[in-house]
C-alpha atoms as a PDB file:
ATOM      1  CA  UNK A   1      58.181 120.682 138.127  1.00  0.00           C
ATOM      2  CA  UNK A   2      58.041 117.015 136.559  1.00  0.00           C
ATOM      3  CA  UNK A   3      58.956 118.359 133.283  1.00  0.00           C
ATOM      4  CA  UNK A   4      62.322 119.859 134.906  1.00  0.00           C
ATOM      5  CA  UNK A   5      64.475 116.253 134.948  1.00  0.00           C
ATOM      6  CA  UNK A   6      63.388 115.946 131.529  1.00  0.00           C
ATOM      7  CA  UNK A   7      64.155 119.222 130.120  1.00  0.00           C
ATOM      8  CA  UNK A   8      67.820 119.041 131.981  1.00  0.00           C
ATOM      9  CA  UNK A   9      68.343 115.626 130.693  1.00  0.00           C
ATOM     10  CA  UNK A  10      68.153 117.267 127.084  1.00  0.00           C
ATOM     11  CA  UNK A  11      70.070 120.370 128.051  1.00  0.00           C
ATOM     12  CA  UNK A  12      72.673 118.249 128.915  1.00  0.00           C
ATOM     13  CA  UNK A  13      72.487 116.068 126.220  1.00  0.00           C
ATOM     14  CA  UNK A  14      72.376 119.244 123.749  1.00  0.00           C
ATOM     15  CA  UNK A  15      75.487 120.566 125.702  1.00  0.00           C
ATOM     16  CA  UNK A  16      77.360 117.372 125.317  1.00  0.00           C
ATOM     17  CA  UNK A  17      76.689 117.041 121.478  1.00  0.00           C
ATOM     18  CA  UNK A  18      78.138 120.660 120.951  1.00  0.00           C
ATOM     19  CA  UNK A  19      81.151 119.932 122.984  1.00  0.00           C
ATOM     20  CA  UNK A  20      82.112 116.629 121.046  1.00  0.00           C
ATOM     21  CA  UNK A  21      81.590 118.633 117.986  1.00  0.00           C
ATOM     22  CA  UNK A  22      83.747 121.822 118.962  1.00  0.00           C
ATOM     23  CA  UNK A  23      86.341 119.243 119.937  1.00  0.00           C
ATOM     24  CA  UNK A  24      86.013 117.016 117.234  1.00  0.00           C
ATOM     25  CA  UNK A  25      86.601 120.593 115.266  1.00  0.00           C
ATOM     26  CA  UNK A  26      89.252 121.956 117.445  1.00  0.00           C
ATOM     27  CA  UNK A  27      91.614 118.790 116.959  1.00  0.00           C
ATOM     28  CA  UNK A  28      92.389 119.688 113.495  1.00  0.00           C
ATOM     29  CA  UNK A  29      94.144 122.860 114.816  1.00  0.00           C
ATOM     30  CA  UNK A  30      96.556 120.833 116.933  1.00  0.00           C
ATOM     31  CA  UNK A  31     100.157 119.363 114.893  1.00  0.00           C
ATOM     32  CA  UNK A  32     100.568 115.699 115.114  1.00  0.00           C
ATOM     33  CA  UNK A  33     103.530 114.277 114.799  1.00  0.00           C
ATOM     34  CA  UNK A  34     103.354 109.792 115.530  1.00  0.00           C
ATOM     35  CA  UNK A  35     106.515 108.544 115.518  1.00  0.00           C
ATOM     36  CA  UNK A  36     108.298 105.247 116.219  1.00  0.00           C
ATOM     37  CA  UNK A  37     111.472 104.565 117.686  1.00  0.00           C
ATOM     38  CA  UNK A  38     112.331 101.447 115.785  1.00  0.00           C
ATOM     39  CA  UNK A  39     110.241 102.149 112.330  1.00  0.00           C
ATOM     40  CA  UNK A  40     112.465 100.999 109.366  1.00  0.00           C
ATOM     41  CA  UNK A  41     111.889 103.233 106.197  1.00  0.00           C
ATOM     42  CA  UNK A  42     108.625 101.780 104.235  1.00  0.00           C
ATOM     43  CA  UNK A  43     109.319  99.650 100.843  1.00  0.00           C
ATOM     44  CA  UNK A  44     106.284 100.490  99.134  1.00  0.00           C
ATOM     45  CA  UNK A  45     106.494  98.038  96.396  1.00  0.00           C
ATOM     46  CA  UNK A  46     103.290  96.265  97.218  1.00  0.00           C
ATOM     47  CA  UNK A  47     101.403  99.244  96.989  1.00  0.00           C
ATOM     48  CA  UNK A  48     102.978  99.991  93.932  1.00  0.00           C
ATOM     49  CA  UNK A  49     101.852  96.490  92.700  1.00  0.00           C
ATOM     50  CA  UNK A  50      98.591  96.881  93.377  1.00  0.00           C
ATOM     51  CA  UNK A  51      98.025 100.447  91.894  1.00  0.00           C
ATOM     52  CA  UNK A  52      99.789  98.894  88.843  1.00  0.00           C
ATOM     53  CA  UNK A  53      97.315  96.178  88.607  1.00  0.00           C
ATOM     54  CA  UNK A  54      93.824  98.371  89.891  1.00  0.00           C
ATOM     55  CA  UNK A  55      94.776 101.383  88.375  1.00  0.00           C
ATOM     56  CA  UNK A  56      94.528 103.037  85.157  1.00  0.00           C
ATOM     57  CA  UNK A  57      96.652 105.400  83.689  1.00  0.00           C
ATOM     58  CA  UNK A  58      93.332 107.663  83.693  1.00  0.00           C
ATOM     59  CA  UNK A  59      93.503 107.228  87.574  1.00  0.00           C
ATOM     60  CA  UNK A  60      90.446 105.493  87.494  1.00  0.00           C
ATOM     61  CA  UNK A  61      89.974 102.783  90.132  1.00  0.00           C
ATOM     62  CA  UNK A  62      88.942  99.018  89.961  1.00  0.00           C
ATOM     63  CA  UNK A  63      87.294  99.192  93.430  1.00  0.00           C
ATOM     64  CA  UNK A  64      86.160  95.550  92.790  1.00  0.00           C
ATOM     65  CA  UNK A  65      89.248  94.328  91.912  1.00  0.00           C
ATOM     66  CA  UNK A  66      90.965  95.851  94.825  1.00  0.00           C
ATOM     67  CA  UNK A  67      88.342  94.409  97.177  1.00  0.00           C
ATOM     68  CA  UNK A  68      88.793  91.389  95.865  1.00  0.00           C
ATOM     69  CA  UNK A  69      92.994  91.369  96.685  1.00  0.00           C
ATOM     70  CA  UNK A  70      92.273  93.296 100.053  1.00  0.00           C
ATOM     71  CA  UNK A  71      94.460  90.597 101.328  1.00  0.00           C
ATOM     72  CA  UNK A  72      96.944  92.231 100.033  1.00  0.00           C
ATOM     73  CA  UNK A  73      96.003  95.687 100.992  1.00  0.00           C
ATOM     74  CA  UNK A  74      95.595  95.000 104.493  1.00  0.00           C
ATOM     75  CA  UNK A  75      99.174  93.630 104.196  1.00  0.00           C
ATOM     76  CA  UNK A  76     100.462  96.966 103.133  1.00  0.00           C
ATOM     77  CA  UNK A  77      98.890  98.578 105.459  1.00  0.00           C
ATOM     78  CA  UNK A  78     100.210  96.447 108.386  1.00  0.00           C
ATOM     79  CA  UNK A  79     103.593  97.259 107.153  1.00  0.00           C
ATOM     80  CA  UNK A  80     102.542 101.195 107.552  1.00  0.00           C
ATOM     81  CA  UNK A  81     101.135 100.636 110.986  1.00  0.00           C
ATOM     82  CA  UNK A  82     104.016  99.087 112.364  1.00  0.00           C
ATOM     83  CA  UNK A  83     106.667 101.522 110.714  1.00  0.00           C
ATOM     84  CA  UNK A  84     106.071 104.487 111.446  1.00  0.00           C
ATOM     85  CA  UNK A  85     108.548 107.475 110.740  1.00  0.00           C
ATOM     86  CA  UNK A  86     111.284 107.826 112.884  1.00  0.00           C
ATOM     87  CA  UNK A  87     113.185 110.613 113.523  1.00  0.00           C
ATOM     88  CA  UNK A  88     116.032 109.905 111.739  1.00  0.00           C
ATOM     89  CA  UNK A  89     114.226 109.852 108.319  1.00  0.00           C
ATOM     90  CA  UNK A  90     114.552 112.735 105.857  1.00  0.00           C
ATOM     91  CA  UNK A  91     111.768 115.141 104.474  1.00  0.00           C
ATOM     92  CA  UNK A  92     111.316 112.870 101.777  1.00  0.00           C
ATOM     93  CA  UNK A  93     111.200 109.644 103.463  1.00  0.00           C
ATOM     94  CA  UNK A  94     108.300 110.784 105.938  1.00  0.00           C
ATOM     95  CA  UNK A  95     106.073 112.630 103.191  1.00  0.00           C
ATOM     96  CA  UNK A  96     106.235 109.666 100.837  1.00  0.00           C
ATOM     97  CA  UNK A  97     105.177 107.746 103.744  1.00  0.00           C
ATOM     98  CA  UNK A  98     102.001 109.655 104.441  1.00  0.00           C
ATOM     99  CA  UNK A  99     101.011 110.664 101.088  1.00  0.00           C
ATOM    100  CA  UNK A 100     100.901 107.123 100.425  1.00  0.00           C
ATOM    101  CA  UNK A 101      99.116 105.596 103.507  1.00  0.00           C
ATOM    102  CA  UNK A 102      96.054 108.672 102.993  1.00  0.00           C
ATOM    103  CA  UNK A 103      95.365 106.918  99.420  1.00  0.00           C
ATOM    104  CA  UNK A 104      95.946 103.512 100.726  1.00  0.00           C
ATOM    105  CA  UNK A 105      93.399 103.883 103.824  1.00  0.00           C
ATOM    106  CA  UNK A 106      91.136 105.970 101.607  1.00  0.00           C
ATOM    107  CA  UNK A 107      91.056 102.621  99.012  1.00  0.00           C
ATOM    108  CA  UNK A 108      90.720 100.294 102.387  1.00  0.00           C
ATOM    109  CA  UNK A 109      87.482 102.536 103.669  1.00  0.00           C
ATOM    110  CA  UNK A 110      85.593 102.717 100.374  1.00  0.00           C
ATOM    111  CA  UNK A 111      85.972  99.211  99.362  1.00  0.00           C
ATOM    112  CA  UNK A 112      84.483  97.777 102.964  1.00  0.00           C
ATOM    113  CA  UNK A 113      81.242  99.426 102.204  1.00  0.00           C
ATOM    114  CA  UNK A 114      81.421  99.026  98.101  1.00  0.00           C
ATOM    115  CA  UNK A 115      79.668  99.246  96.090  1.00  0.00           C
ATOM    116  CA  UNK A 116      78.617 102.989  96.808  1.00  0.00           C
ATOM    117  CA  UNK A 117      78.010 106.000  94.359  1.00  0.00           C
ATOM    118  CA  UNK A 118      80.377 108.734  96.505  1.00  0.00           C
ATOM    119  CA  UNK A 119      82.811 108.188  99.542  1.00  0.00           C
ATOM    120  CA  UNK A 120      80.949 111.068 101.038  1.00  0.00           C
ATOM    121  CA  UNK A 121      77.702 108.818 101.223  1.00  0.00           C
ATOM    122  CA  UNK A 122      80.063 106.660 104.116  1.00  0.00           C
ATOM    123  CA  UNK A 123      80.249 109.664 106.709  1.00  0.00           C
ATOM    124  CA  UNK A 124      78.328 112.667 107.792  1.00  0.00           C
ATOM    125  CA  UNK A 125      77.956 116.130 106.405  1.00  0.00           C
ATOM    126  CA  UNK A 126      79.798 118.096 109.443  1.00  0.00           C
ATOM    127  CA  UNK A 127      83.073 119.370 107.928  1.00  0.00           C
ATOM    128  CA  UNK A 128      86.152 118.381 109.993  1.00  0.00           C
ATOM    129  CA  UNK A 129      83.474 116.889 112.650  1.00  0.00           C
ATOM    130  CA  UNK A 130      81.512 113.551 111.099  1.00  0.00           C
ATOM    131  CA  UNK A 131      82.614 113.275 107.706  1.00  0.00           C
ATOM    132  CA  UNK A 132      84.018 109.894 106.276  1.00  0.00           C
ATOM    133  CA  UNK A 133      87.231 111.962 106.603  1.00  0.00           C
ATOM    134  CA  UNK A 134      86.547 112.250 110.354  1.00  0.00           C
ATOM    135  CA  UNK A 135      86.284 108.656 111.026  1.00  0.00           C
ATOM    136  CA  UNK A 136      88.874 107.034 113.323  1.00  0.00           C
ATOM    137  CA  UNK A 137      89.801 103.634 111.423  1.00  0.00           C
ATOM    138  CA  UNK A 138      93.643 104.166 110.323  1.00  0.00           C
ATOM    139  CA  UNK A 139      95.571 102.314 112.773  1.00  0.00           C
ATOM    140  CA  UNK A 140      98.724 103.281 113.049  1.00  0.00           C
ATOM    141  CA  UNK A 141     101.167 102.060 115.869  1.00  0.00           C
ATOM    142  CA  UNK A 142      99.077 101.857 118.854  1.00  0.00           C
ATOM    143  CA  UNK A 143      96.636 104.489 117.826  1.00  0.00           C
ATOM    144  CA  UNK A 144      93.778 105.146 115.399  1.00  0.00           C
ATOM    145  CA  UNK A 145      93.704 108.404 113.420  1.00  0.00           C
ATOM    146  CA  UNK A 146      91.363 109.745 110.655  1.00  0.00           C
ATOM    147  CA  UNK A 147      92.409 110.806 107.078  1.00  0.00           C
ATOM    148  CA  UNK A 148      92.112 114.547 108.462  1.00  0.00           C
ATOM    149  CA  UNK A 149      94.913 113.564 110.879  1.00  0.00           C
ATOM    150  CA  UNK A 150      97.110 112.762 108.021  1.00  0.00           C
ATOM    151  CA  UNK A 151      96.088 115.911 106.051  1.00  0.00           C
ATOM    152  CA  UNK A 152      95.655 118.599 108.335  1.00  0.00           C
ATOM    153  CA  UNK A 153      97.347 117.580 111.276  1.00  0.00           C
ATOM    154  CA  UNK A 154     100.164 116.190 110.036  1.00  0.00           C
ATOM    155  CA  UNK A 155     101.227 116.684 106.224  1.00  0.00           C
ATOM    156  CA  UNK A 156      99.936 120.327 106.011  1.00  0.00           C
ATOM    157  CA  UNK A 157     101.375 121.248 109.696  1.00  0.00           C
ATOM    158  CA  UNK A 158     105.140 119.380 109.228  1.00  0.00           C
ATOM    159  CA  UNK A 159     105.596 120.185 105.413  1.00  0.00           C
ATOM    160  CA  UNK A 160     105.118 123.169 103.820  1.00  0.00           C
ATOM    161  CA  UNK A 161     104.486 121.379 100.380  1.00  0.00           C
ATOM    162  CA  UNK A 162     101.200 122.553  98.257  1.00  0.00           C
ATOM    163  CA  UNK A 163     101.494 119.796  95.958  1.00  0.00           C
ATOM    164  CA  UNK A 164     100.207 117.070  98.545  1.00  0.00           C
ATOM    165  CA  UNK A 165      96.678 118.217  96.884  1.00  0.00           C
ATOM    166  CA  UNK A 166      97.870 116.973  93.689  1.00  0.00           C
ATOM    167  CA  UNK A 167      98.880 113.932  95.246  1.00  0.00           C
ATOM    168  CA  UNK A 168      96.300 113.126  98.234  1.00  0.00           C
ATOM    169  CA  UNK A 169      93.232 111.614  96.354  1.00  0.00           C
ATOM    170  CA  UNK A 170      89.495 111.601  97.869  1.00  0.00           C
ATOM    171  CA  UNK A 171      88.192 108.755  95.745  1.00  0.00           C
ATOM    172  CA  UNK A 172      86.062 111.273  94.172  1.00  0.00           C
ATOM    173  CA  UNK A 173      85.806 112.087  90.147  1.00  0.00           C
ATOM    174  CA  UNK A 174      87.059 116.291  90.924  1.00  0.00           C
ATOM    175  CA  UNK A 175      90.548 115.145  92.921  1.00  0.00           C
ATOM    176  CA  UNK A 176      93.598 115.122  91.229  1.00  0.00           C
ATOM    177  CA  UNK A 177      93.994 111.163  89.746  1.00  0.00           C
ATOM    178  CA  UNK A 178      95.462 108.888  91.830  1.00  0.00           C
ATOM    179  CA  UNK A 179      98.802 107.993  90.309  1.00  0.00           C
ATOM    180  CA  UNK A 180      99.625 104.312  89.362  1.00  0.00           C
ATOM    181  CA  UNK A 181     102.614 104.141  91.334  1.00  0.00           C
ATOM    182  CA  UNK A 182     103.247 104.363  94.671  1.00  0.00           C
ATOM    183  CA  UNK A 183     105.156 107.495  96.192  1.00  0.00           C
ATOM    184  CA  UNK A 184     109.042 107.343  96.565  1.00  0.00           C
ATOM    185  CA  UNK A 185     111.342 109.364  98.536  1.00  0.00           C
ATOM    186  CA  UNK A 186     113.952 108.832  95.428  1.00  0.00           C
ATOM    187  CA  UNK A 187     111.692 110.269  93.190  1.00  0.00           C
ATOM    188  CA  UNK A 188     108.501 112.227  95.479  1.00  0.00           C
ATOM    189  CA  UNK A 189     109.661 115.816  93.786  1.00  0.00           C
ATOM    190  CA  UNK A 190     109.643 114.433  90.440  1.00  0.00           C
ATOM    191  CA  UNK A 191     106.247 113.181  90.922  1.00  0.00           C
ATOM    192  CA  UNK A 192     104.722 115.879  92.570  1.00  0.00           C
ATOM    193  CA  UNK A 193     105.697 117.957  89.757  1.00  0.00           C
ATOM    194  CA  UNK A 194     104.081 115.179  87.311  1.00  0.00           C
ATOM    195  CA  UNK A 195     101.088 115.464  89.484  1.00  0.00           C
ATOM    196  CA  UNK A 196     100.838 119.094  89.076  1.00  0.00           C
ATOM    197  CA  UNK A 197     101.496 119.327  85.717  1.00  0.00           C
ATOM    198  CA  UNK A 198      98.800 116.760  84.993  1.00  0.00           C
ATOM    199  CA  UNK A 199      96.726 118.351  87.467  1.00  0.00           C
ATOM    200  CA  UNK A 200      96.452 121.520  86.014  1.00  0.00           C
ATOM    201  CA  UNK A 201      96.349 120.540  82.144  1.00  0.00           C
ATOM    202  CA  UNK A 202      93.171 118.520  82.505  1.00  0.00           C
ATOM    203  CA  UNK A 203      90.371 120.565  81.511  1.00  0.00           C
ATOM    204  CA  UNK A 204      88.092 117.974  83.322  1.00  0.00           C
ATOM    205  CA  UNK A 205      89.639 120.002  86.683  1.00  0.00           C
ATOM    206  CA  UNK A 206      90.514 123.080  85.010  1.00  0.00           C
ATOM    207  CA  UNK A 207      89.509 125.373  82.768  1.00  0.00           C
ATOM    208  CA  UNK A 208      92.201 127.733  82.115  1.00  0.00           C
ATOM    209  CA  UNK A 209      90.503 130.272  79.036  1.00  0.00           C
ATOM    210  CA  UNK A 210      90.205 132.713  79.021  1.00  0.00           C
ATOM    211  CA  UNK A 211      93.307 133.683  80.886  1.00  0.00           C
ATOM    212  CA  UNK A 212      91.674 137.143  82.323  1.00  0.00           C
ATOM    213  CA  UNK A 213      88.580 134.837  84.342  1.00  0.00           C
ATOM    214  CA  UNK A 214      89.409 131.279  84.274  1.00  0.00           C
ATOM    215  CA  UNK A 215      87.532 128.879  86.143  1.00  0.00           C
ATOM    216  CA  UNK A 216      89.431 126.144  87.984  1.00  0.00           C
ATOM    217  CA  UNK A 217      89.541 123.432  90.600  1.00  0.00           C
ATOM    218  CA  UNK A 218      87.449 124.116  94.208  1.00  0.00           C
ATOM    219  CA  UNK A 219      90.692 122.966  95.527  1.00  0.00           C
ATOM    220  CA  UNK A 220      92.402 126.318  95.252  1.00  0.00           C
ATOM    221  CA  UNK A 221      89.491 127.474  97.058  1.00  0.00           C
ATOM    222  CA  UNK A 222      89.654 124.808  99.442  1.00  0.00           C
ATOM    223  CA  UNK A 223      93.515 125.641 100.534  1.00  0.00           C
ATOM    224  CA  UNK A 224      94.329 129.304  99.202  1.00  0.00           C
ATOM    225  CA  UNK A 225      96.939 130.060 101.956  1.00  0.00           C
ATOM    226  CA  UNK A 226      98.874 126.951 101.501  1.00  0.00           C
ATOM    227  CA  UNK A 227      99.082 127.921  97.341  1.00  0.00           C
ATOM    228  CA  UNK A 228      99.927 131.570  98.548  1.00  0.00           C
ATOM    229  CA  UNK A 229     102.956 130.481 100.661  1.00  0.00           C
ATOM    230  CA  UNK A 230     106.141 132.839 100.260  1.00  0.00           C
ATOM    231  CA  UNK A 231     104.780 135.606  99.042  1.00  0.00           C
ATOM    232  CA  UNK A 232     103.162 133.214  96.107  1.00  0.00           C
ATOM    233  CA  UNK A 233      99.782 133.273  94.161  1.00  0.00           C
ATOM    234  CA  UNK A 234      97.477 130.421  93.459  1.00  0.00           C
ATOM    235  CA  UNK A 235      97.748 131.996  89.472  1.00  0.00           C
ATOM    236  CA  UNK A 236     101.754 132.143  90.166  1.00  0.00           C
ATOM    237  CA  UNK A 237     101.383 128.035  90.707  1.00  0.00           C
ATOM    238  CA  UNK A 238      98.936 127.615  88.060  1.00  0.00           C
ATOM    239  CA  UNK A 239     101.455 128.750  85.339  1.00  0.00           C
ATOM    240  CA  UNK A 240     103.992 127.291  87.287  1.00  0.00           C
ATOM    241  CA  UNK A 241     102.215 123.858  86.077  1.00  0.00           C
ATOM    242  CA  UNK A 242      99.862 124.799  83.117  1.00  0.00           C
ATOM    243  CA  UNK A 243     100.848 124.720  79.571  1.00  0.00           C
ATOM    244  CA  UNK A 244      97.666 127.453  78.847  1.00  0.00           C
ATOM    245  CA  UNK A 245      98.937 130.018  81.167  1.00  0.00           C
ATOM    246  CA  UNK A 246      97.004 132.806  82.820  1.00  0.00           C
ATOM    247  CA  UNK A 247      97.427 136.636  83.872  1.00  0.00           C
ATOM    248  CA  UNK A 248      98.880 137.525  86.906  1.00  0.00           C
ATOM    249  CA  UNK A 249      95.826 139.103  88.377  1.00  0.00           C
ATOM    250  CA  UNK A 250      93.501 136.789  86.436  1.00  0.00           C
ATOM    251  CA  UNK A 251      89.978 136.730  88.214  1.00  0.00           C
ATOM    252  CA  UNK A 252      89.631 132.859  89.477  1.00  0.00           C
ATOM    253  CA  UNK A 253      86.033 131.499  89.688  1.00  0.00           C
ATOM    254  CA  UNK A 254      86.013 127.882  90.768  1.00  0.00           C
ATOM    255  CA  UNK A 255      84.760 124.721  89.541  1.00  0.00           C
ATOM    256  CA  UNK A 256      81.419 122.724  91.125  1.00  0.00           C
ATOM    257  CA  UNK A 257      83.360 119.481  92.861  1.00  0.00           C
ATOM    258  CA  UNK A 258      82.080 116.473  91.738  1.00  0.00           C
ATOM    259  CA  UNK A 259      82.039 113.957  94.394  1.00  0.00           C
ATOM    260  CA  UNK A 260      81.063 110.559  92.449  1.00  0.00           C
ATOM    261  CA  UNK A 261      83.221 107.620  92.677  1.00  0.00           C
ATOM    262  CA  UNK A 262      86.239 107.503  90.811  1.00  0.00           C
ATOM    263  CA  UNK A 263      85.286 104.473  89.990  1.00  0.00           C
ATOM    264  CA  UNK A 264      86.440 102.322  86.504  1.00  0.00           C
ATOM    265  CA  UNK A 265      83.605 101.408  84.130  1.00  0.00           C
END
């Protein structure tokens, strides 16, 4: 009988770690939407400043240099978290706006713990439950979100727009670069297509011969429904992009991700 506190003291402490992970899970499921009522549309031209000066045209990343101005970051990202979209922006306006704060947060989390070798040494190894990418430090407005927020809940729930994973960049040497220039709403469908057409045409990510069996990035695998929207094919918007086109019903096999820093050197 003594042992029976103690074993119900680690029931319950077993039961409570399972339920914070099925609802640290479960959120993702759940659309997002954090609005303002007063949020003026977002002039991103500091951000665009600063991936001018710490970015190369590689999309390689001066992580030092960028810690170094994070005076300037945090700036940028003050603007974010007290504009938030409003209703009354368009499409373009609000996906511009995200796309940009998930690179700009994902810059301001690796470069408080730099140096490191991989942003996934900063978090757990529990998909979608204690990852880096699970980690509650993006304030925006009165609230705190995690990168996931911005990616599942929000950009893949509100827009149905595959190329935000040639455009949302994990700090890691397998994403699609991170672009020198910040996301506009003038411009966001020219870039995107930029993106993909870079994306694609880098054998470093893809490897599109021969086109019967080519191998290419474990993105596709990652997100195959949102490639396979409207009746699409993830081959369908690989030729859409690639200059080495592939068949049809070409059998994909899918590249190891390499998760070390994109870091410059």
């Amino acid at each position: 009988m003594r042992f029976l506190p103690r074993l119900l003291l680690f029931a319950l402490l077993a039961f409570t770690s399972a339920c914070q992970s099925a609802c640290s899970y479960v959120r993702y499921f759940i659309p997002l939407n954090p609005t303002s009522k007063n949020g003026q549309p977002v002039d991103h031209t500091a951000w665009n400043g600063l991936l001018k000066k710490y970015v190369d045209s590689r999309g390689m990343v001066n992580y030092a240099g960028f810690k170094a101005d994070s005076a300037a970051l945090n700036g940028y990202l003050t603007v974010l978290r007290d504009n938030l979209p409003t209703d009354k922006w368009n499409d373009q306006q609000r996906l511009a706006y995200w796309i940009n704060a998930y690179n700009a947060f994902t810059i301001q989390r690796v470069i408080r713990a730099y140096p490191i070798k991989s942003i996934k040494d900063l978090g757990g190894d529990k998909t979608l439950v204690n990852t880096v990418w699970d980690q509650r430090f993006i304030q925006l407005g009165d609230e705190k979100f995690t990168l996931n927020d911005l990616e599942q809940r929000i950009m893949r729930k509100q827009f149905e727009e595959p190329r935000i994973h040639f455009a949302l960049v994990c700090a890691a040497m397998s994403c699609p670069k991170l672009r020198n220039e910040a996301y506009t709403a003038e411009r966001l469908t020219a870039q995107l297509d930029e993106q993909g057409r870079d994306f694609m045409n880098d054998p470093t990510k893809n490897q599109l011969t021969p086109p019967a069996s080519p191998k290419v990035s474990a993105i596709f695998s990652f997100y195959p429904k949102d490639f396979e929207k409207n009746k699409g094919s993830i081959q369908q918007t690989i030729n859409r992009y690639a200059t080495q086109k592939v068949n049809p019903d070409a059998a994909l096999s899918y590249m190891e991700y390499d998760w070390a820093l994109n870091v410059q050197k």
